[in-house]
Structure formats: structure tokens, C-alpha cells
C-alpha atoms as a PDB file:
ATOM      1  CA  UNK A   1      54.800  61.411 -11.721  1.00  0.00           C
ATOM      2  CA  UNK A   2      51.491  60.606 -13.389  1.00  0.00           C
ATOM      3  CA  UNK A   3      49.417  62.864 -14.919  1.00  0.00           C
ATOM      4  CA  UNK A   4      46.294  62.257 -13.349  1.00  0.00           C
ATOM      5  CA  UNK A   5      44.555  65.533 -11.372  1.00  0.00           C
ATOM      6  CA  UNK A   6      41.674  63.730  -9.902  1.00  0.00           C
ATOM      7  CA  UNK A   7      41.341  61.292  -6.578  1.00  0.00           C
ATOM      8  CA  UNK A   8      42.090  57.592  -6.814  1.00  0.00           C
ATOM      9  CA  UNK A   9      38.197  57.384  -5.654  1.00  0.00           C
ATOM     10  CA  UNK A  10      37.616  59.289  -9.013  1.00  0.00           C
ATOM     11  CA  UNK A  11      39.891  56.845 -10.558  1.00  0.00           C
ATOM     12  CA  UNK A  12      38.288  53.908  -9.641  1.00  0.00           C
ATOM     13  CA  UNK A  13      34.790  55.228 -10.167  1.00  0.00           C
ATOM     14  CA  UNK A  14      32.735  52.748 -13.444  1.00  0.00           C
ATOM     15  CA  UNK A  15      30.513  54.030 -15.488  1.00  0.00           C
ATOM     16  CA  UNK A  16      27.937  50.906 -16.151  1.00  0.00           C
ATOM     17  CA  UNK A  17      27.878  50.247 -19.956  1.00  0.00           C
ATOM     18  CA  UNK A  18      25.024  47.029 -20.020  1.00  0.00           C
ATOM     19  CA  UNK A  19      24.200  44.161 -18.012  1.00  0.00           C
ATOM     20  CA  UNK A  20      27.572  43.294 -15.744  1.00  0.00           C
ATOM     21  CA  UNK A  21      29.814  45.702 -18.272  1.00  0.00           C
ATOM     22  CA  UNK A  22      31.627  48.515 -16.758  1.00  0.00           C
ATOM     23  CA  UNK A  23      33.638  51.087 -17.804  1.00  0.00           C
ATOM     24  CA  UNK A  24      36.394  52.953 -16.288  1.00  0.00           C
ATOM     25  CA  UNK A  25      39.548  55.922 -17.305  1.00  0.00           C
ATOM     26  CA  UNK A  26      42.386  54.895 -18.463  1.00  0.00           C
ATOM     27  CA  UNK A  27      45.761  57.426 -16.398  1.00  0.00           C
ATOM     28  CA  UNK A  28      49.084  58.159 -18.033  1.00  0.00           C
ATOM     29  CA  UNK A  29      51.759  56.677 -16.037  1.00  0.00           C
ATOM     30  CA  UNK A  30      55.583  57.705 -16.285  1.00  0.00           C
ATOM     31  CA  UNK A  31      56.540  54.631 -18.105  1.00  0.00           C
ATOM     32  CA  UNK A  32      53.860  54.855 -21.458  1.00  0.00           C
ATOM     33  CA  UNK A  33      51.285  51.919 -19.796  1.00  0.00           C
ATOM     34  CA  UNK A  34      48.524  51.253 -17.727  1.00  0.00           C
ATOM     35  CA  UNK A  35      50.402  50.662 -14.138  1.00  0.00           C
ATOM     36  CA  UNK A  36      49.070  46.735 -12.918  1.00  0.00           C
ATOM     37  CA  UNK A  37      47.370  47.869  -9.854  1.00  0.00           C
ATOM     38  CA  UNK A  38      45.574  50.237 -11.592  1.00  0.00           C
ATOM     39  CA  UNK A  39      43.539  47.445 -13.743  1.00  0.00           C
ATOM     40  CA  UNK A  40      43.714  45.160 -11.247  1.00  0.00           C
ATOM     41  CA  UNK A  41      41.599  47.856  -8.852  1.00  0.00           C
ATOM     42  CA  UNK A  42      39.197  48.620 -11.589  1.00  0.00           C
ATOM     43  CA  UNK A  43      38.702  45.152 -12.232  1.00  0.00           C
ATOM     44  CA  UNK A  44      38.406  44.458  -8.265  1.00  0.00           C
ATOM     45  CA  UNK A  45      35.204  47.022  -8.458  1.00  0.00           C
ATOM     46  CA  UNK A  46      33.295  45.995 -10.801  1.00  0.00           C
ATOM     47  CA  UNK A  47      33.498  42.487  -9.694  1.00  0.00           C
ATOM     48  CA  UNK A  48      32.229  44.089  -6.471  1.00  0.00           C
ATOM     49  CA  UNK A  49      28.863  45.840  -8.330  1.00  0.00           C
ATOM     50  CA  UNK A  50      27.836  42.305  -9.070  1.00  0.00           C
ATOM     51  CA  UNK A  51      27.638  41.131  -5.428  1.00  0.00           C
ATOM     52  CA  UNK A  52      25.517  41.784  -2.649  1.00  0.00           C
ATOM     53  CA  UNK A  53      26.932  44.348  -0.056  1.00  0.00           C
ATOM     54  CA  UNK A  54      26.998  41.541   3.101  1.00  0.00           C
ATOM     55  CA  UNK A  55      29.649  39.806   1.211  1.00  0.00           C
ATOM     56  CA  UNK A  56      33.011  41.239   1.252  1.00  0.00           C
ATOM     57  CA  UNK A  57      35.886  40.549  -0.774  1.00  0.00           C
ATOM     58  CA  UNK A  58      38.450  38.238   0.317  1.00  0.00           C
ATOM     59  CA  UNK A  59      40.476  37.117  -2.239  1.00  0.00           C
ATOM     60  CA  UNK A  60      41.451  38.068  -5.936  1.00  0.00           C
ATOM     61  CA  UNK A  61      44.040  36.353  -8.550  1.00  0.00           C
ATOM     62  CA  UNK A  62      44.950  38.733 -11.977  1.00  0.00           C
ATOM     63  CA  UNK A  63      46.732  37.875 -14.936  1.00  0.00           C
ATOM     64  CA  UNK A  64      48.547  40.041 -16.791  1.00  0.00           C
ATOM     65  CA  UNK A  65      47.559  39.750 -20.149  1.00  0.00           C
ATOM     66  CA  UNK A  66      48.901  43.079 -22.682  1.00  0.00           C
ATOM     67  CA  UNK A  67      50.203  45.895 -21.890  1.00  0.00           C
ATOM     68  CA  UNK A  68      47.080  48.305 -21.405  1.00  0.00           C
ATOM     69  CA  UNK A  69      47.116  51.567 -23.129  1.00  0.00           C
ATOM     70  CA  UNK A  70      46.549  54.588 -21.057  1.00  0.00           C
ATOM     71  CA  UNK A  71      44.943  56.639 -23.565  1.00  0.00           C
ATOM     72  CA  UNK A  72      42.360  54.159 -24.008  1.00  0.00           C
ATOM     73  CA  UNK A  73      39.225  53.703 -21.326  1.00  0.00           C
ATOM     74  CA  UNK A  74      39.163  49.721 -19.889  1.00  0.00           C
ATOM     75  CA  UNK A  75      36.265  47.732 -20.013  1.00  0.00           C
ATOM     76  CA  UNK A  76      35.286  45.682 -17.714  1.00  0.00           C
ATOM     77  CA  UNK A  77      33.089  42.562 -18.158  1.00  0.00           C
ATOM     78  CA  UNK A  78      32.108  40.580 -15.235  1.00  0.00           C
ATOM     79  CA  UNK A  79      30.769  36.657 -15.426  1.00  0.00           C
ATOM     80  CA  UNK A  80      29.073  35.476 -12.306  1.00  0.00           C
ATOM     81  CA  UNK A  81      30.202  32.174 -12.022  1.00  0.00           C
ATOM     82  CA  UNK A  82      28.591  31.155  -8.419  1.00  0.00           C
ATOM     83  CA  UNK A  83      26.320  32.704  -5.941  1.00  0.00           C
ATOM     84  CA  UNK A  84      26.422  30.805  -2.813  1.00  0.00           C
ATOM     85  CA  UNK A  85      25.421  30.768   0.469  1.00  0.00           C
ATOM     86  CA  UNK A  86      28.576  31.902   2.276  1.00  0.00           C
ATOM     87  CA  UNK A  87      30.822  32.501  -1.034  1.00  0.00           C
ATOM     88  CA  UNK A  88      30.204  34.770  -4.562  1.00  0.00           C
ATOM     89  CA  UNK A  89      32.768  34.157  -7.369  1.00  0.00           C
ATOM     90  CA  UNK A  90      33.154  36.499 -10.179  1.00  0.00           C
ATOM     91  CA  UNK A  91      35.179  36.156 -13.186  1.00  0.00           C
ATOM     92  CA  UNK A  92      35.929  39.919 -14.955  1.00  0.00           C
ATOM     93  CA  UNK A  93      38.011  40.213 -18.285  1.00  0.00           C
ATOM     94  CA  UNK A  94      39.853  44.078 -19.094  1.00  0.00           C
ATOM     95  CA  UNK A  95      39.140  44.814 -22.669  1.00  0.00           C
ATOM     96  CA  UNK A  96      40.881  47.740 -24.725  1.00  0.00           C
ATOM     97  CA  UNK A  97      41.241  48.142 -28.342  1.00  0.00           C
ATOM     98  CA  UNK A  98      43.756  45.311 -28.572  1.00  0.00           C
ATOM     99  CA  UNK A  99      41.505  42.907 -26.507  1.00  0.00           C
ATOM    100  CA  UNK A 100      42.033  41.100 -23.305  1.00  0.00           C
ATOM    101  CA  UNK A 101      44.713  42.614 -20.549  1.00  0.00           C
ATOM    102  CA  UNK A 102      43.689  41.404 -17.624  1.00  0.00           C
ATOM    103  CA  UNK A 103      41.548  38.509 -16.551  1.00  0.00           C
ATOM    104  CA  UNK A 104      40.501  38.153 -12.786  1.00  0.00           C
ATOM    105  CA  UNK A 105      38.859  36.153 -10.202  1.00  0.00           C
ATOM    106  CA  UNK A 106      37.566  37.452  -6.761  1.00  0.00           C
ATOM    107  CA  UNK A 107      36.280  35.669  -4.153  1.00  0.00           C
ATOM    108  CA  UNK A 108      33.343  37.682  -1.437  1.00  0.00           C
ATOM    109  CA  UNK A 109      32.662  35.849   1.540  1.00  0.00           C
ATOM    110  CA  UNK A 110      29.601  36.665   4.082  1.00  0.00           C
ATOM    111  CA  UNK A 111      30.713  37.850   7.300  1.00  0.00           C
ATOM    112  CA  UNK A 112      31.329  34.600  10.174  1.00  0.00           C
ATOM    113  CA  UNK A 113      32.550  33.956  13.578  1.00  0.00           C
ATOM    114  CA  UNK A 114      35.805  32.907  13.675  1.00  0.00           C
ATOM    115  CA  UNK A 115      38.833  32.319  15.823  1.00  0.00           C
ATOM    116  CA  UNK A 116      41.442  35.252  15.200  1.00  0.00           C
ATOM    117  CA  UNK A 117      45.158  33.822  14.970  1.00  0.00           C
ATOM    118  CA  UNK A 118      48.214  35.786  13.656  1.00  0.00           C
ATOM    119  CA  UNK A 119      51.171  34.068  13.360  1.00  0.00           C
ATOM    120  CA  UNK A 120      53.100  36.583  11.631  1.00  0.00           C
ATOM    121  CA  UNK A 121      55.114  39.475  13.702  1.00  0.00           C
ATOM    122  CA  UNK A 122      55.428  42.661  11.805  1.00  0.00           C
ATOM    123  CA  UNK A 123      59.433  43.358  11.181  1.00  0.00           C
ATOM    124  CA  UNK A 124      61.915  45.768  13.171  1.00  0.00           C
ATOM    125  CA  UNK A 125      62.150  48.528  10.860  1.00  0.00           C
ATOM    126  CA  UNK A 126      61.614  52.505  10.993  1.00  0.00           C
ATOM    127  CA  UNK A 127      58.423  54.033  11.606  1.00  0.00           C
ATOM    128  CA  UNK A 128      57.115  56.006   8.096  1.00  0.00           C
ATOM    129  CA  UNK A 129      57.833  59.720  10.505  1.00  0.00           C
ATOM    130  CA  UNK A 130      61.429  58.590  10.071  1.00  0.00           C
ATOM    131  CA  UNK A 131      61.810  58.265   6.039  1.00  0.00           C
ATOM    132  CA  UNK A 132      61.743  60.275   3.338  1.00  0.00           C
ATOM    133  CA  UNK A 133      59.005  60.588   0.631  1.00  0.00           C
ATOM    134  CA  UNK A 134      59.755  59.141  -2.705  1.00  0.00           C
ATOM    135  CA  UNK A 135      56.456  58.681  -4.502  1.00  0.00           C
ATOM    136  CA  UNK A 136      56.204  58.531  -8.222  1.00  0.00           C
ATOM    137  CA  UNK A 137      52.223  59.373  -7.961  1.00  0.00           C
ATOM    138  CA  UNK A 138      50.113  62.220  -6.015  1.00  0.00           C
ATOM    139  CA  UNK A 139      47.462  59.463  -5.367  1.00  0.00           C
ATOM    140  CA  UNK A 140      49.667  58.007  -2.506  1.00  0.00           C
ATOM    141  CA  UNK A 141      53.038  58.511  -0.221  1.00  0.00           C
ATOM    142  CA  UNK A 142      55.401  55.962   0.071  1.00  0.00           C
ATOM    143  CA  UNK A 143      58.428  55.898   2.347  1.00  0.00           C
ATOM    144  CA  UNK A 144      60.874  53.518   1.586  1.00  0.00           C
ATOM    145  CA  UNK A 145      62.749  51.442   4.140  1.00  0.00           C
ATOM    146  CA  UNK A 146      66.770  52.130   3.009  1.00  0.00           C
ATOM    147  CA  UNK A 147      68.324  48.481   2.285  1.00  0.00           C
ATOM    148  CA  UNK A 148      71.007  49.079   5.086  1.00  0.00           C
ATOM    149  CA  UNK A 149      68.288  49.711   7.479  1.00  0.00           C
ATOM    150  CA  UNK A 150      67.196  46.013   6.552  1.00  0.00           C
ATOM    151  CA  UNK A 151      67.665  42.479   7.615  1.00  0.00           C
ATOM    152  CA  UNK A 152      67.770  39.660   5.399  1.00  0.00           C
ATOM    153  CA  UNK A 153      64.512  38.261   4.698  1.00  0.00           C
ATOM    154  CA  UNK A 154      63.670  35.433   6.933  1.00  0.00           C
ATOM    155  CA  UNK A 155      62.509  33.175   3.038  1.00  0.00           C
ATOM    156  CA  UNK A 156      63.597  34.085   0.190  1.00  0.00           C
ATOM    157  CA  UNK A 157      66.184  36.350  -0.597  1.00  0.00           C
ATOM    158  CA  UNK A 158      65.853  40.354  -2.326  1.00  0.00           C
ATOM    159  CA  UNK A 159      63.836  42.036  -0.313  1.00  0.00           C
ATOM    160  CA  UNK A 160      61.919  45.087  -1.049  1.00  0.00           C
ATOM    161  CA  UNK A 161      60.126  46.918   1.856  1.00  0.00           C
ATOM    162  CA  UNK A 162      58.058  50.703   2.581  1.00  0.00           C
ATOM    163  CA  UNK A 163      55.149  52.279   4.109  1.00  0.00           C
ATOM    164  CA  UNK A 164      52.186  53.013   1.415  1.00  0.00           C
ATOM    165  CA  UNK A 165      49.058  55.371   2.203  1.00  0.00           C
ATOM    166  CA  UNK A 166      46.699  56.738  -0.047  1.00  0.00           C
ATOM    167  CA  UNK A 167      46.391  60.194   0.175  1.00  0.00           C
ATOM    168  CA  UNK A 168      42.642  60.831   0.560  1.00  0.00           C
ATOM    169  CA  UNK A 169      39.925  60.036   3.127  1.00  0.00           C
ATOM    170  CA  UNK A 170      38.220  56.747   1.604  1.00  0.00           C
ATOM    171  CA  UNK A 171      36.260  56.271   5.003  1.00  0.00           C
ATOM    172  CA  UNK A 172      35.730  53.446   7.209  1.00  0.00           C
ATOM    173  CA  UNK A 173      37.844  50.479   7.646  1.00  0.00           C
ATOM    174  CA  UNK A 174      37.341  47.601   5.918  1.00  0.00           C
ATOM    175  CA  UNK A 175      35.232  48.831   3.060  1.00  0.00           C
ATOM    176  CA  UNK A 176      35.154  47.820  -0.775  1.00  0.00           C
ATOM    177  CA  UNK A 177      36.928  51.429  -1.068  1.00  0.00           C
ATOM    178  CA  UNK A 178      39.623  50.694   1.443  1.00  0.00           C
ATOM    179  CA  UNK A 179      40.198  47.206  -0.278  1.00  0.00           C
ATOM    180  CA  UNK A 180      40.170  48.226  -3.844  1.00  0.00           C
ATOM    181  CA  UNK A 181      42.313  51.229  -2.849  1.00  0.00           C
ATOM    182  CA  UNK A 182      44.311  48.942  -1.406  1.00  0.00           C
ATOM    183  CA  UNK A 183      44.652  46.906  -4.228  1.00  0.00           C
ATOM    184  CA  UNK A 184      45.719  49.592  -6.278  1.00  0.00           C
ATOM    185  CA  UNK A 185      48.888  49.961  -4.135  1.00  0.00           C
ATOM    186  CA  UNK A 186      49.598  46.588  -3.921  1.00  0.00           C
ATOM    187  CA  UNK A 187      50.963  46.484  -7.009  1.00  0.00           C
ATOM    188  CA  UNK A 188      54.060  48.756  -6.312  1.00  0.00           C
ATOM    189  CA  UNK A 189      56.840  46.552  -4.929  1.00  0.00           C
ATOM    190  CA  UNK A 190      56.755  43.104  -5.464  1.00  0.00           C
ATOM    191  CA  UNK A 191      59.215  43.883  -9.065  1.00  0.00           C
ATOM    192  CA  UNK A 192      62.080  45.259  -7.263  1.00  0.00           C
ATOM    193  CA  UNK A 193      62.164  42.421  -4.501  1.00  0.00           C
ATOM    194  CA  UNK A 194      62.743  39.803  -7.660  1.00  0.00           C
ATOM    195  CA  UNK A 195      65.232  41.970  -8.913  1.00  0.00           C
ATOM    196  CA  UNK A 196      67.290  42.106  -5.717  1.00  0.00           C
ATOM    197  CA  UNK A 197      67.267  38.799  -5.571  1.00  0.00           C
ATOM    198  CA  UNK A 198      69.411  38.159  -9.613  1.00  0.00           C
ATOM    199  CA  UNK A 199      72.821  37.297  -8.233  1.00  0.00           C
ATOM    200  CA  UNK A 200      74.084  40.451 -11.473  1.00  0.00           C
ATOM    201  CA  UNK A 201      71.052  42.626 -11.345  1.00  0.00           C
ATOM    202  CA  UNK A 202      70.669  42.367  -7.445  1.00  0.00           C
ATOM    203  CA  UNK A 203      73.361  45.479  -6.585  1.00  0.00           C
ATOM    204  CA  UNK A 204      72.406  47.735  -9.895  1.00  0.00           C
ATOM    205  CA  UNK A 205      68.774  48.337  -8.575  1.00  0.00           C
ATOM    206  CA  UNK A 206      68.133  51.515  -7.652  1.00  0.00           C
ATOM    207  CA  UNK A 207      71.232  53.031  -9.864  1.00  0.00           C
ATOM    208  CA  UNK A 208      69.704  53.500 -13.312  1.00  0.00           C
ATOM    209  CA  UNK A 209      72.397  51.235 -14.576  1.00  0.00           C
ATOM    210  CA  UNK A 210      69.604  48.402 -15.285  1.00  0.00           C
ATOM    211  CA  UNK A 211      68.362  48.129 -18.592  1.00  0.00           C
ATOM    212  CA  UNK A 212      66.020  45.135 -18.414  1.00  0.00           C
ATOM    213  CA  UNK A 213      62.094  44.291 -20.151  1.00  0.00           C
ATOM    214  CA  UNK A 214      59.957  43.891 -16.898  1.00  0.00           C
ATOM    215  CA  UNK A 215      56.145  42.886 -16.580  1.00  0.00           C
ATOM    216  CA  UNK A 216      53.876  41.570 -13.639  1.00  0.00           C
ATOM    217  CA  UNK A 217      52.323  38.064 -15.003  1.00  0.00           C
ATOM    218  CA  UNK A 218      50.303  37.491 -12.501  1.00  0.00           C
ATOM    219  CA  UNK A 219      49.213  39.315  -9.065  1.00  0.00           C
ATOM    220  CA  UNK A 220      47.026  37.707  -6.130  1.00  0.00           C
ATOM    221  CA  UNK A 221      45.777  39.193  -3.084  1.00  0.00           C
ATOM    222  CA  UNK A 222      44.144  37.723   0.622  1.00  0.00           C
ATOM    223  CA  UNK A 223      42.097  40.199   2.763  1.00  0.00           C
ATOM    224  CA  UNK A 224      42.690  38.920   6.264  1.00  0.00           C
ATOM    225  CA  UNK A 225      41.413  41.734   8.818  1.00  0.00           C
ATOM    226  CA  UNK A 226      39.768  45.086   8.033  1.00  0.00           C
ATOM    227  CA  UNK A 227      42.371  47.607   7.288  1.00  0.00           C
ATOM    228  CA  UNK A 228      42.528  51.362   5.480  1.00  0.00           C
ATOM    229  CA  UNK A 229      44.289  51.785   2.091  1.00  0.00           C
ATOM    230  CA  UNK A 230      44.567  55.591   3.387  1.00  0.00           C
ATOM    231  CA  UNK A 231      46.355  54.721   6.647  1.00  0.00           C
ATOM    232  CA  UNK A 232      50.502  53.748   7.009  1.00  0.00           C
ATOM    233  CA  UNK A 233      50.830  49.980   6.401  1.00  0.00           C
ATOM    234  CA  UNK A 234      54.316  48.013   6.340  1.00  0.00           C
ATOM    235  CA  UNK A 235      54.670  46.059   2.276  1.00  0.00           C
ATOM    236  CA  UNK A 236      57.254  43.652   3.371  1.00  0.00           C
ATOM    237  CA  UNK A 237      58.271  41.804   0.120  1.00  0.00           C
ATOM    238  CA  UNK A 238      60.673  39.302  -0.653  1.00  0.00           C
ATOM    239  CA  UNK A 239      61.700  36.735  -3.523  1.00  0.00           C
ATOM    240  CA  UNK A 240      60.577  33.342  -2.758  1.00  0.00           C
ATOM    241  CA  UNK A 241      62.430  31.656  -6.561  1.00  0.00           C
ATOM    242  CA  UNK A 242      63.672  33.122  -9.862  1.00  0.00           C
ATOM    243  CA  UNK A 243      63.647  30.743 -12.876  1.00  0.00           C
ATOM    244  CA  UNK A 244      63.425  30.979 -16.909  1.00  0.00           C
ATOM    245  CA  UNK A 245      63.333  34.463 -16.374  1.00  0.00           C
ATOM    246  CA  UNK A 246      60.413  34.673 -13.566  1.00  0.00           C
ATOM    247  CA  UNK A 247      59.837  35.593  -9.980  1.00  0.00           C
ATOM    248  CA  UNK A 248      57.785  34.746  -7.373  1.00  0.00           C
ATOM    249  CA  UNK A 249      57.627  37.267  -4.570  1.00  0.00           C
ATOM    250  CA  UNK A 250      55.484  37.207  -1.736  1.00  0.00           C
ATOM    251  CA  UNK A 251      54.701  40.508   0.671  1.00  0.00           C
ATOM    252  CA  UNK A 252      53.025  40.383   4.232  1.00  0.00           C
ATOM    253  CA  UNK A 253      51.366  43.784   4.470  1.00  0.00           C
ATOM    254  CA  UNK A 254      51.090  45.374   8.330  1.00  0.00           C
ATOM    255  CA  UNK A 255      49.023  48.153  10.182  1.00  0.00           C
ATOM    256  CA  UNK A 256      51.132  51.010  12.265  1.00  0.00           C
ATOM    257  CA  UNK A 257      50.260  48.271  15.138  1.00  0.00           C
ATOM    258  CA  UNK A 258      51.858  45.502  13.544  1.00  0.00           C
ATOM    259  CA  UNK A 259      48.421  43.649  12.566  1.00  0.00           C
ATOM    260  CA  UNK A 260      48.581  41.167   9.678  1.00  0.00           C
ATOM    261  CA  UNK A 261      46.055  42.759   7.387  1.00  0.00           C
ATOM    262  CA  UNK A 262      47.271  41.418   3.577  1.00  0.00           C
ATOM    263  CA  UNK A 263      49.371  38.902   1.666  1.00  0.00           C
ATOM    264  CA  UNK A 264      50.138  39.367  -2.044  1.00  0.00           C
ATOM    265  CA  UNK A 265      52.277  37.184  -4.190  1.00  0.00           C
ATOM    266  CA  UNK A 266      52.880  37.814  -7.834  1.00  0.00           C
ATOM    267  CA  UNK A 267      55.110  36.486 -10.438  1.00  0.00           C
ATOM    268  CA  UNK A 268      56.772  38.737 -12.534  1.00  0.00           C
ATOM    269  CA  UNK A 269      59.097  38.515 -16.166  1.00  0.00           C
ATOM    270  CA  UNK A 270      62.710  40.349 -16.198  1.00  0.00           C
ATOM    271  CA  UNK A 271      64.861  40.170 -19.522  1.00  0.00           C
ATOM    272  CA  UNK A 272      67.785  42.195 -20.313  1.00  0.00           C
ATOM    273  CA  UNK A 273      66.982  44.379 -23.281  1.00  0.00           C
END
């Protein structure tokens, strides 16, 4: 579990340090580092301070530069690389002691008409009621669907799937709260779908047999309909390639009513030790 007491809201809350320089806690995390949704979030919000409020967020792309250090606060430097009509870009680089960890682009777009088209059905699985806890954090419950209760993936093969809600009240849908919230979680399961996909590592996961370096290299994420980080949604990931020790996942994230309300993809590094 991590060893944070607060609220992710408290979490994710910058203290401004200058013009477009923000600065935010660092959070133990059961494995020594800085967990990748954590920066990726913090990064996400101060991108956010930069941009006018009718423009909301609707894209991001993070690499994974070091390995952050949780004892350390994360700075946060934003560039303002276009303000446009109908689209704001913002560049924001994650210093700590060491220097860069994270670079990121997000994308805000001003609210337009627009026809609504979902082309994606949410899959067949059980409802979160039906599972069992197994969160490693108090900031959020996850219920993991069992991999017998699971068809293969329709691309890719691995597949790693499970409700995700963050615990506390962040308010209305849609918000900069919801979405950076939201991209905290998103974060969680992309690893284990590349995993399950290794022809040997594949049927260890899960067993603590695994002895393997892992790391997220990079992480993207598309906003496509308001949603709430704090309400049950479906992460339905699965492995897409794996090659010179990388893979690509790619998740299609669901509402309780089976709206498509997120895609991530991210590319992650897996060595045995």
C-alpha cells in the first residue's frame, strides 16, 4: 500500500513556484519510485493552470524519462507552445534532483458541435458488485476481472482488464479534476497486459515467480466524452506487439453504461533481471 494519508485531490494540488513553474509532493509507493500516473497527473495539471477554463483537455502524450524519487517534491515547468483559436498546446518537463523524468504534451480544445459516434461496444464481463477488491493504494478500488472470466482479446493478445474508481467525491463530470484523476489511474494496467502476452512470462504473472526490470516509456491518453475518475469504469487492455524488449498496449476505458469515455496506449520495457 502507499503511504500517503491525504486525498488524491491533495495529491494533485501545485503550489506555483514563478511564472508557468509548479510544484507538487512527491508519495512513497510500495516499489521505492514515483508510480507513472502519478507524474503524469501532476504534469496533466499544471499544463491545465496555463490555459483558459473554456478549453478542456483532450489529449496528452508522456515520456518516461528517470525513475522519479518519492522523497523528492516534482517540479513542473510548463512551455506554452500555441494558443489558438479552437486548440492550446502545452509542453511541461518533471524536474527532481537528477533532472528531467517526465516530459509531456497536452492538447485543450474549446468546446464544439459535433456528431457523437461510438463504434466500440463495452465487453461481456462482470459487473465491479461481483469482484473482489485488490487495491495496492487507499486513493482508489480496483476490482479485477479473473483471467478465466475473460475472452481473448479481439487485437492483440495478453489481456489485462478491471474496474478503477477513485475513492473521493472530485465533483462534476467532465472536469480538469475528473480528467487528471483519471489520468492518475490510467497508469495501472497497461504493464501486465504486455506481460501476458511473452509466450514464457505470459502464465507466471500473477505468481511472484517473475523476476523481470519493468518501466512505462511512454503513456498517451484521448478524452472522448465527459466521464468521472470517482465513478466504476471498465480498463480493457490488451498487447497490440512485443519487440526488442517493448510493448505496445492499448486500453478502451468504459462507463457502468458501456460509454466509450478513454483510450490509452503506452509502451513499456520488460528485461529479466
Amino acid at each position: 500500500m502507499d503511504e500517503h494519508n491525504g486525498t488524491l485531490r491533495d495529491l494533485l494540488q501545485l503550489e506555483a513556484h514563478g511564472p508557468d513553474t509548479f510544484v507538487g509532493d512527491g508519495l512513497e509507493y510500495p516499489w521505492g519510485g514515483l508510480y507513472g500516473g502519478h507524474i503524469v497527473a501532476q504534469a496533466l495539471s499544471a499544463a491545465a493552470r496555463t490555459v483558459d477554463e473554456e478549453f478542456a483537455v483532450h489529449s496528452l502524450r508522456a515520456y518516461f524519462i528517470r525513475r522519479g524519487d518519492s522523497s523528492e517534491p516534482v517540479r513542473q515547468e510548463v512551455d506554452r507552445i500555441r494558443n489558438g483559436r479552437s486548440f492550446v498546446t502545452r509542453r511541461v518537463v518533471a524536474r527532481q534532483a537528477v533532472g528531467a523524468i517526465l516530459n509531456l504534451e497536452a492538447s485543450f480544445q474549446r468546446e464544439e458541435d459535433s456528431a457523437d459516434v461510438q463504434t466500440l461496444a463495452a465487453p461481456d464481463v462482470p459487473r465491479p458488485d461481483e469482484l473482489e477488491p485488490d487495491s495496492w493504494s487507499r486513493l482508489f478500488d480496483r476490482r479485477m476481472i479473473p483471467q478465466d472470466r475473460l475472452a481473448p482479446p479481439a487485437v492483440g493478445a495478453g489481456r489485462s482488464t478491471g474496474w478503477l474508481r477513485v475513492i473521493e467525491d472530485l465533483g462534476p463530470a467532465g472536469t480538469l479534476q475528473q480528467r487528471t484523476a483519471f489520468a492518475y489511474l490510467s497508469d495501472d494496467l497497461p504493464l501486465e497486459a504486455a506481460l501476458r502476452a511473452h509466450p514464457t512470462w505470459g502464465p507466471k504473472v500473477g505468481t511472484n515467480t517473475l523476476e523481470l526490470f519493468t518501466a512505462s516509456l511512454d503513456h498517451t491518453v484521448w478524452f472522448h466524452r465527459p466521464m468521472r475518475a470517482d465513478a466504476w469504469h471498465l480498463h480493457d487492455f490488451s498487447c497490440h506487439t512485443f519487440i526488442g524488449g517493448r510493448g505496445l498496449t492499448v486500453g478502451h476505458v468504459f462507463d457502468l453504461d458501456g460509454v466509450h469515455v478513454a483510450t490509452v496506449a503506452q509502451e513499456i520495457i520488460a528485461r529479466e533481471r
